[in-house]
Protein backbone atom coordinates (compact mmCIF):
# COMPACT_ATOMS: atom_id res chain seq x y z
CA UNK A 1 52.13 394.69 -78.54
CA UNK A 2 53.04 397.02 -81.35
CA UNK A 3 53.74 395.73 -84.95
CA UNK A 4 55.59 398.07 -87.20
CA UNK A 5 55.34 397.95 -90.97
CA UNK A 6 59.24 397.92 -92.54
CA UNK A 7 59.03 399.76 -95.91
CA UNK A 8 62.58 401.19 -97.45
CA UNK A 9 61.16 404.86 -96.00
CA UNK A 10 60.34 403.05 -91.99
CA UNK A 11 64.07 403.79 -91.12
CA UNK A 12 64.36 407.19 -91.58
CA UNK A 13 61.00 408.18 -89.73
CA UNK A 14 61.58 409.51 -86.72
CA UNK A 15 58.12 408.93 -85.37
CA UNK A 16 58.42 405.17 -85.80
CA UNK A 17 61.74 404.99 -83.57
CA UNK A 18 59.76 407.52 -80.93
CA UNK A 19 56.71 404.61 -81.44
CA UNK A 20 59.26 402.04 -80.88
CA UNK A 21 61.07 403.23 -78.16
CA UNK A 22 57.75 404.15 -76.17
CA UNK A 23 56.34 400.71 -76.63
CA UNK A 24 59.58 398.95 -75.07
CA UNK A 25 59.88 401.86 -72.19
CA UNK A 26 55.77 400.79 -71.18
CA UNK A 27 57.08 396.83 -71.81
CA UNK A 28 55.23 395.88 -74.65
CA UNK A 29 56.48 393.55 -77.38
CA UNK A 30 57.80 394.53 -80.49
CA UNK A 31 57.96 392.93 -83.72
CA UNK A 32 59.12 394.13 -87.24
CA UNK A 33 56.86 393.17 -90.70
CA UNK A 34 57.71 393.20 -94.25
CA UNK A 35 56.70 392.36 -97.44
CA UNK A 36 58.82 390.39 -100.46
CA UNK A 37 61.35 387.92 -99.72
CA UNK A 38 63.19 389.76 -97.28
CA UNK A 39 63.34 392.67 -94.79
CA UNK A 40 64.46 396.55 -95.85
CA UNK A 41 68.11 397.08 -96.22
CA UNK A 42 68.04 399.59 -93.30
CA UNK A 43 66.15 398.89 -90.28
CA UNK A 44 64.63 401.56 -87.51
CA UNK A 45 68.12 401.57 -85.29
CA UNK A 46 66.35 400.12 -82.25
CA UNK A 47 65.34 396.56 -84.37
CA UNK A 48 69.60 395.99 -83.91
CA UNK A 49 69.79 397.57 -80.64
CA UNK A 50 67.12 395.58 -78.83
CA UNK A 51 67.14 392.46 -81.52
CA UNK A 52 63.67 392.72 -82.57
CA UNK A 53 62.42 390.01 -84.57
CA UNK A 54 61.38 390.67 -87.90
CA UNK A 55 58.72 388.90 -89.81
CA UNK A 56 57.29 387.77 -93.46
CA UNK A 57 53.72 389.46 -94.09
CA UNK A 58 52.20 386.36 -93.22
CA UNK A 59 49.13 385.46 -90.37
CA UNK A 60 50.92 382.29 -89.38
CA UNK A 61 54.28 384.39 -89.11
CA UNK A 62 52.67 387.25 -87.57
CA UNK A 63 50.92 385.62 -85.25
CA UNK A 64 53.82 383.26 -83.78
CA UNK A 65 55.94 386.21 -83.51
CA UNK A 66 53.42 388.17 -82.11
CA UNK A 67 53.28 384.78 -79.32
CA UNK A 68 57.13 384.94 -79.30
CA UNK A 69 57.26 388.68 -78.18
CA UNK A 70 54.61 388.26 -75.71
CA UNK A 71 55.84 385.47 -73.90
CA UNK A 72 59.59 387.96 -73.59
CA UNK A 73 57.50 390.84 -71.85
């Protein structure tokens, strides 16, 4: 499983989309997590292009998601 952090600077990091893409290529899960109300405007590209699932900064959240993408693998 990887769990990437969404701040407003996660998009434009190209070593978080190389992280990304690397964990789906070896078949792990993937989920997005963010603090506040709601997600960053802009998104790493491959949270649209592979419908990710993004999540509250919670431990309930985290951890059904976390069941979610595991179960998908």
């Amino acid at each position: 499983m990887t769990l990437v952090y969404l701040s407003s600077k996660t998009a434009s990091s190209r070593w978080v989309a190389w992280e990304i893409e690397e964990s789906l290529k070896r078949g792990k899960g993937v989920v997005g997590v963010y603090q506040g109300d709601r997600p960053p405007a802009q998104l790493p590209a491959a949270f649209g292009q592979h419908k990710l699932k993004t999540v509250k900064w919670s431990h309930a959240e985290i951890m059904k998601a976390l069941e979610g993408a595991n179960k998908k693998r």
